[in-house]
N, C-alpha and C. Protein backbone atom coordinates (compact mmCIF):
# COMPACT_ATOMS: atom_id res chain seq x y z
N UNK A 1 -21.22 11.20 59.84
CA UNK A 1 -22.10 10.99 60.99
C UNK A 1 -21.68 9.71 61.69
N UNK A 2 -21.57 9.23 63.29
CA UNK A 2 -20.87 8.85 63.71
C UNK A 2 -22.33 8.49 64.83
N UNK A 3 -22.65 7.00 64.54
CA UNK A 3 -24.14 6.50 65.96
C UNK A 3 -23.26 5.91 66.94
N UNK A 4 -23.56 5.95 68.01
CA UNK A 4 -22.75 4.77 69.43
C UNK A 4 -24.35 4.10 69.16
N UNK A 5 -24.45 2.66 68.79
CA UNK A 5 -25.49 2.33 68.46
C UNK A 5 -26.27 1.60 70.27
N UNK A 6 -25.58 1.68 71.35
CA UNK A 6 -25.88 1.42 72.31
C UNK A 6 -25.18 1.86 73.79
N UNK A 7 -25.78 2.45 74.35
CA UNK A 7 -25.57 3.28 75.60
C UNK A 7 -26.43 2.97 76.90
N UNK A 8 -26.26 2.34 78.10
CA UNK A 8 -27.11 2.18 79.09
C UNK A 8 -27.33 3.59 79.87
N UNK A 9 -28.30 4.04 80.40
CA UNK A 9 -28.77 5.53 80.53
C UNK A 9 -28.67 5.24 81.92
N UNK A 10 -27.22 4.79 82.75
CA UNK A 10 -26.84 5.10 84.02
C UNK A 10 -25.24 4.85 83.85
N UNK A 11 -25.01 4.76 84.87
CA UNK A 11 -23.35 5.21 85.33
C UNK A 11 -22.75 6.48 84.72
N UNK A 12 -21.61 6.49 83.81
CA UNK A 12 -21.18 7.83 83.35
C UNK A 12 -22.53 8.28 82.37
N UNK A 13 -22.97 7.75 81.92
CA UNK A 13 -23.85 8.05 80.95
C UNK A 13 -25.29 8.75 81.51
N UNK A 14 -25.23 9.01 82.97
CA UNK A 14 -26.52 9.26 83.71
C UNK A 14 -27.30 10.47 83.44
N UNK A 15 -26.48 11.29 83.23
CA UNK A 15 -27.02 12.65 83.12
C UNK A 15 -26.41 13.39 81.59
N UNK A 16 -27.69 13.76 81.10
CA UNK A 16 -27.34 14.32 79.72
C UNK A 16 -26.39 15.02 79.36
N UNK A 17 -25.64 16.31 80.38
CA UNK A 17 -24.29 16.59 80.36
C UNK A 17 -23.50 15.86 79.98
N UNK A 18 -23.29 14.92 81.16
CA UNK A 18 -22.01 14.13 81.13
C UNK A 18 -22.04 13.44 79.66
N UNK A 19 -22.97 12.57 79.15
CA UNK A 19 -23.12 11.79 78.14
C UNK A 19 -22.97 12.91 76.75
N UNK A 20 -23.16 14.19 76.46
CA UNK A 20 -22.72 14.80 75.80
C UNK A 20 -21.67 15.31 75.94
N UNK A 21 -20.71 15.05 76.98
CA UNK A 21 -18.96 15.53 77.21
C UNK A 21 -18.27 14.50 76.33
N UNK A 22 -19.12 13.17 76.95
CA UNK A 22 -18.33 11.92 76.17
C UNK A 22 -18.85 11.83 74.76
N UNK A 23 -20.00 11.96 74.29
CA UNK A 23 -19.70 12.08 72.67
C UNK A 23 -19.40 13.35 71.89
N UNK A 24 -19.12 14.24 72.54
CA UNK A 24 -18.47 15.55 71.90
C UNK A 24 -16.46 15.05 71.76
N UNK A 25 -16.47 14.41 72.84
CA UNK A 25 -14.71 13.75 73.13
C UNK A 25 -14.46 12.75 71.91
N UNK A 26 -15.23 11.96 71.78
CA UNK A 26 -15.58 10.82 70.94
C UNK A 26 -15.83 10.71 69.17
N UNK A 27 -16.36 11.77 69.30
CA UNK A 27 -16.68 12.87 67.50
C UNK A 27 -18.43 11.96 67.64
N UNK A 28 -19.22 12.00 68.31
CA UNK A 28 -19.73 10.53 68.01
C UNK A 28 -21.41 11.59 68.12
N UNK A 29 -22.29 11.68 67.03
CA UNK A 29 -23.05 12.70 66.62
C UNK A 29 -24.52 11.59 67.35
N UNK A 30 -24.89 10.84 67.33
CA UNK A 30 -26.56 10.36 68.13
C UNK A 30 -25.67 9.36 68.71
N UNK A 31 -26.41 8.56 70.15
CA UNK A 31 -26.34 7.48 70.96
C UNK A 31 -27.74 6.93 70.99
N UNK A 32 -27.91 5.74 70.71
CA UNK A 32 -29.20 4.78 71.33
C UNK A 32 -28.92 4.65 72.40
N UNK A 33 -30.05 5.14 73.54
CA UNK A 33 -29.79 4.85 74.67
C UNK A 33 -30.73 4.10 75.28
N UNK A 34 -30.08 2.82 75.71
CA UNK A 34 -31.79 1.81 76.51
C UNK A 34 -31.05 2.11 77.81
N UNK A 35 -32.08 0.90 78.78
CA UNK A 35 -32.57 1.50 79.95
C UNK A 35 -30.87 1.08 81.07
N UNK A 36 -30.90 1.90 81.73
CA UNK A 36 -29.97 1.17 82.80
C UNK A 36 -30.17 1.10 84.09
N UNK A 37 -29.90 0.74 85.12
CA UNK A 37 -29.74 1.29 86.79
C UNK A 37 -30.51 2.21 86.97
N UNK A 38 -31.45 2.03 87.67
CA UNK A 38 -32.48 3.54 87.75
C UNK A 38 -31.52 4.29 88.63
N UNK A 39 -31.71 5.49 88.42
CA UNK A 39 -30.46 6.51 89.01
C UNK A 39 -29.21 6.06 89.61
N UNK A 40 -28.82 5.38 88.97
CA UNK A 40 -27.43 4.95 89.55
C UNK A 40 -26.18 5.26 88.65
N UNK A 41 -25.03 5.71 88.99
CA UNK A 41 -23.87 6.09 89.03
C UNK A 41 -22.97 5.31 89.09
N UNK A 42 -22.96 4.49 89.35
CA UNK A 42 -22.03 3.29 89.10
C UNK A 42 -21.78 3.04 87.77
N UNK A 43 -20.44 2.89 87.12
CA UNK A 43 -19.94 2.37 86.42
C UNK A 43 -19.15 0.70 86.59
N UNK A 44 -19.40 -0.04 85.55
CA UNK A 44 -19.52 -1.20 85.75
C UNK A 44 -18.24 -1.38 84.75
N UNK A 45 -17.06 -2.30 84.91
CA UNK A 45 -15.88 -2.36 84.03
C UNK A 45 -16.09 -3.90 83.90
N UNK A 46 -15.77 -4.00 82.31
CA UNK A 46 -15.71 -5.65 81.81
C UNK A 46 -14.04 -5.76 81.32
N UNK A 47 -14.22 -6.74 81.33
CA UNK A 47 -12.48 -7.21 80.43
C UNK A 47 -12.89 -7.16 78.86
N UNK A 48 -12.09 -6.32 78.51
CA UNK A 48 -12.03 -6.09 76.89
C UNK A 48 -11.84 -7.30 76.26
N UNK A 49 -12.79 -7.87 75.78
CA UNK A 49 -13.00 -8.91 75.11
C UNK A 49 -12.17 -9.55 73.38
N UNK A 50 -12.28 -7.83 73.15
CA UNK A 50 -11.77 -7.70 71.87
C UNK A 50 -9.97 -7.77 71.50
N UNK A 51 -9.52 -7.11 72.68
CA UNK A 51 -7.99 -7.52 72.30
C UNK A 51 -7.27 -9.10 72.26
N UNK A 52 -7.50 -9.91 72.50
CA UNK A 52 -7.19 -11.34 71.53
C UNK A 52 -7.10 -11.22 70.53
N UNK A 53 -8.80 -10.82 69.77
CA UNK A 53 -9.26 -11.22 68.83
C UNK A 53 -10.19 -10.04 68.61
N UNK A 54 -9.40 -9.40 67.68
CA UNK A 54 -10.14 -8.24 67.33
C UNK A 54 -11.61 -7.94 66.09
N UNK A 55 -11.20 -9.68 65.78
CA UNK A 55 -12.38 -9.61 64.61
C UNK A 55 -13.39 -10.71 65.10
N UNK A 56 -13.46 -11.16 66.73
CA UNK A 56 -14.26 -11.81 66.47
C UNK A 56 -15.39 -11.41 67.42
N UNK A 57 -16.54 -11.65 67.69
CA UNK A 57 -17.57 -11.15 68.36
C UNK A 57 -17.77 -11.20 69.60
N UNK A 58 -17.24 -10.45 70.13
CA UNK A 58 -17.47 -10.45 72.10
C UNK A 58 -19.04 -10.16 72.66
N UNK A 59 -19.90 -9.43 71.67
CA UNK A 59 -20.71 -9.52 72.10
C UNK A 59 -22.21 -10.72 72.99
N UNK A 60 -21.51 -12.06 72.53
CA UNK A 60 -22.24 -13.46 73.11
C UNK A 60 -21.75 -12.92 74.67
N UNK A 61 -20.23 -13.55 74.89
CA UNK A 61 -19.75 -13.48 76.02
C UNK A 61 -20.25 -12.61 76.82
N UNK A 62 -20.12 -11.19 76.35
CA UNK A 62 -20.68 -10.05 77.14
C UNK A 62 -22.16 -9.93 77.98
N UNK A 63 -22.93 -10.48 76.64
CA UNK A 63 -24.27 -10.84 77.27
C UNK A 63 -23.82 -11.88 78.35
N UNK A 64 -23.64 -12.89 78.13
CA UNK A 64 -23.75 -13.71 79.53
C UNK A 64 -23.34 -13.19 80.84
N UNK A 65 -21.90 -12.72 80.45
CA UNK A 65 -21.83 -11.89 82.06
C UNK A 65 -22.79 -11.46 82.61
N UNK A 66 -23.37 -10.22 81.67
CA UNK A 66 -23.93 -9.38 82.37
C UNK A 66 -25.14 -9.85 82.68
N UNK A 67 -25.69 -10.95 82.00
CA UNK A 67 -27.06 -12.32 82.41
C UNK A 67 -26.74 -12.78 83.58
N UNK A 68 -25.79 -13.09 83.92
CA UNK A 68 -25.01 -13.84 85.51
C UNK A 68 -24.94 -12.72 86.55
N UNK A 69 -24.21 -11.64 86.16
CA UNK A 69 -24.39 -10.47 87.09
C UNK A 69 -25.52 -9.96 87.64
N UNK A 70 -26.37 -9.40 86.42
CA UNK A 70 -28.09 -9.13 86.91
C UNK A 70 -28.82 -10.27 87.64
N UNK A 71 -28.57 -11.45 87.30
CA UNK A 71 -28.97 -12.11 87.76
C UNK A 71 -28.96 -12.66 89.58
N UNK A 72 -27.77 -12.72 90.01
CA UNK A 72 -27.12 -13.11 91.31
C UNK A 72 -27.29 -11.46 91.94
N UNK A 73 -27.28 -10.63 91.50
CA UNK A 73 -27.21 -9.35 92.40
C UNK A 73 -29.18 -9.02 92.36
N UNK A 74 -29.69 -9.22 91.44
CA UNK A 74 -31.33 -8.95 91.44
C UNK A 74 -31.16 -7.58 90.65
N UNK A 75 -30.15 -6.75 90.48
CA UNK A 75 -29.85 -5.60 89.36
C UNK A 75 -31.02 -5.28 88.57
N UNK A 76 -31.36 -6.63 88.01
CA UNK A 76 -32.62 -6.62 86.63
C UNK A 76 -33.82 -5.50 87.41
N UNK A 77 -33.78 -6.19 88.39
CA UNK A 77 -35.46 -5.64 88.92
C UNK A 77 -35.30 -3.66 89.27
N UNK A 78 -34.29 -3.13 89.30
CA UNK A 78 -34.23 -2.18 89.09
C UNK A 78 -34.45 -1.49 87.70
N UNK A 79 -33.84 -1.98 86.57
CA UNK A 79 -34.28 -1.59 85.32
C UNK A 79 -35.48 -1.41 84.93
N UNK A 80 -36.10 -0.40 84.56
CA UNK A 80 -37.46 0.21 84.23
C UNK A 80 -37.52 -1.15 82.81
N UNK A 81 -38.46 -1.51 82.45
CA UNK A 81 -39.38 -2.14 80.88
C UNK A 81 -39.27 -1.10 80.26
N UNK A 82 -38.76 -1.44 79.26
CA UNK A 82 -38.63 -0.18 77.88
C UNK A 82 -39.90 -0.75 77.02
N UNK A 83 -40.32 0.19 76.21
CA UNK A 83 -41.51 -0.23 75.47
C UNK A 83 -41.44 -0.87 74.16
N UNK A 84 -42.12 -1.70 73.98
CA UNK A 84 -41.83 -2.76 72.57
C UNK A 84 -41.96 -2.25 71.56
N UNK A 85 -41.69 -0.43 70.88
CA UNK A 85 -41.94 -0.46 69.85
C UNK A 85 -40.54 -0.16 69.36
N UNK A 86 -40.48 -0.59 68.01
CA UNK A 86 -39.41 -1.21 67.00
C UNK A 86 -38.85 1.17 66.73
N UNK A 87 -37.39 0.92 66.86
CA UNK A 87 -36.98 2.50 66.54
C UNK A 87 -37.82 2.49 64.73
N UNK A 88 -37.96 3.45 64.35
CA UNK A 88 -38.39 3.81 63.24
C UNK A 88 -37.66 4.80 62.26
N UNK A 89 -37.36 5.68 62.86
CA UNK A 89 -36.08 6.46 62.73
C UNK A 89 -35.34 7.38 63.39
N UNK A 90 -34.28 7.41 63.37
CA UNK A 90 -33.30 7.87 63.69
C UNK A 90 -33.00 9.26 63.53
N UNK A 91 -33.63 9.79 63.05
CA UNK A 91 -33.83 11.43 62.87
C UNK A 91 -35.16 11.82 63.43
């Protein structure tokens, strides 16, 4: 069994089709999906963080971009509030 433990639910990922083309391509059996771009289609490309340094954690960096990006464009205020309760399980 194979989780994408995080998926934003816009750009390629917008419509349940498409997002099941890419994890059928992928072998990749559930996706967590939080909130993204309310109906938007846009795909957003970062610089692969990981080829330097493949063992070390790009995920800090990543956040900030995308803290600077949402930020200066107002992006955030499109994103729906997801609700505060904790996943429970996964099945």
């Amino acid at each position: 069994m194979i989780i994408d433990g995080h998926a934003h639910a816009c750009g390629q990922y917008l419509t349940a089709k498409a997002l099941q083309l890419i994890m059928d391509d992928n072998k990749i059996d559930y996706t967590v999906l939080i909130p993204g771009e309310l109906n938007s289609i846009t795909t957003y490309k970062f610089k692969d963080y990981t080829l330097p340094d493949p063992y070390k954690d790009p995920v800090i960096k990543t956040i900030r971009l995308t803290r600077f990006a949402t930020g200066i464009t107002n992006m955030k205020s499109g994103i729906p509030k997801g609700i505060d309760t904790p996943l429970l399980s996964l099945v």
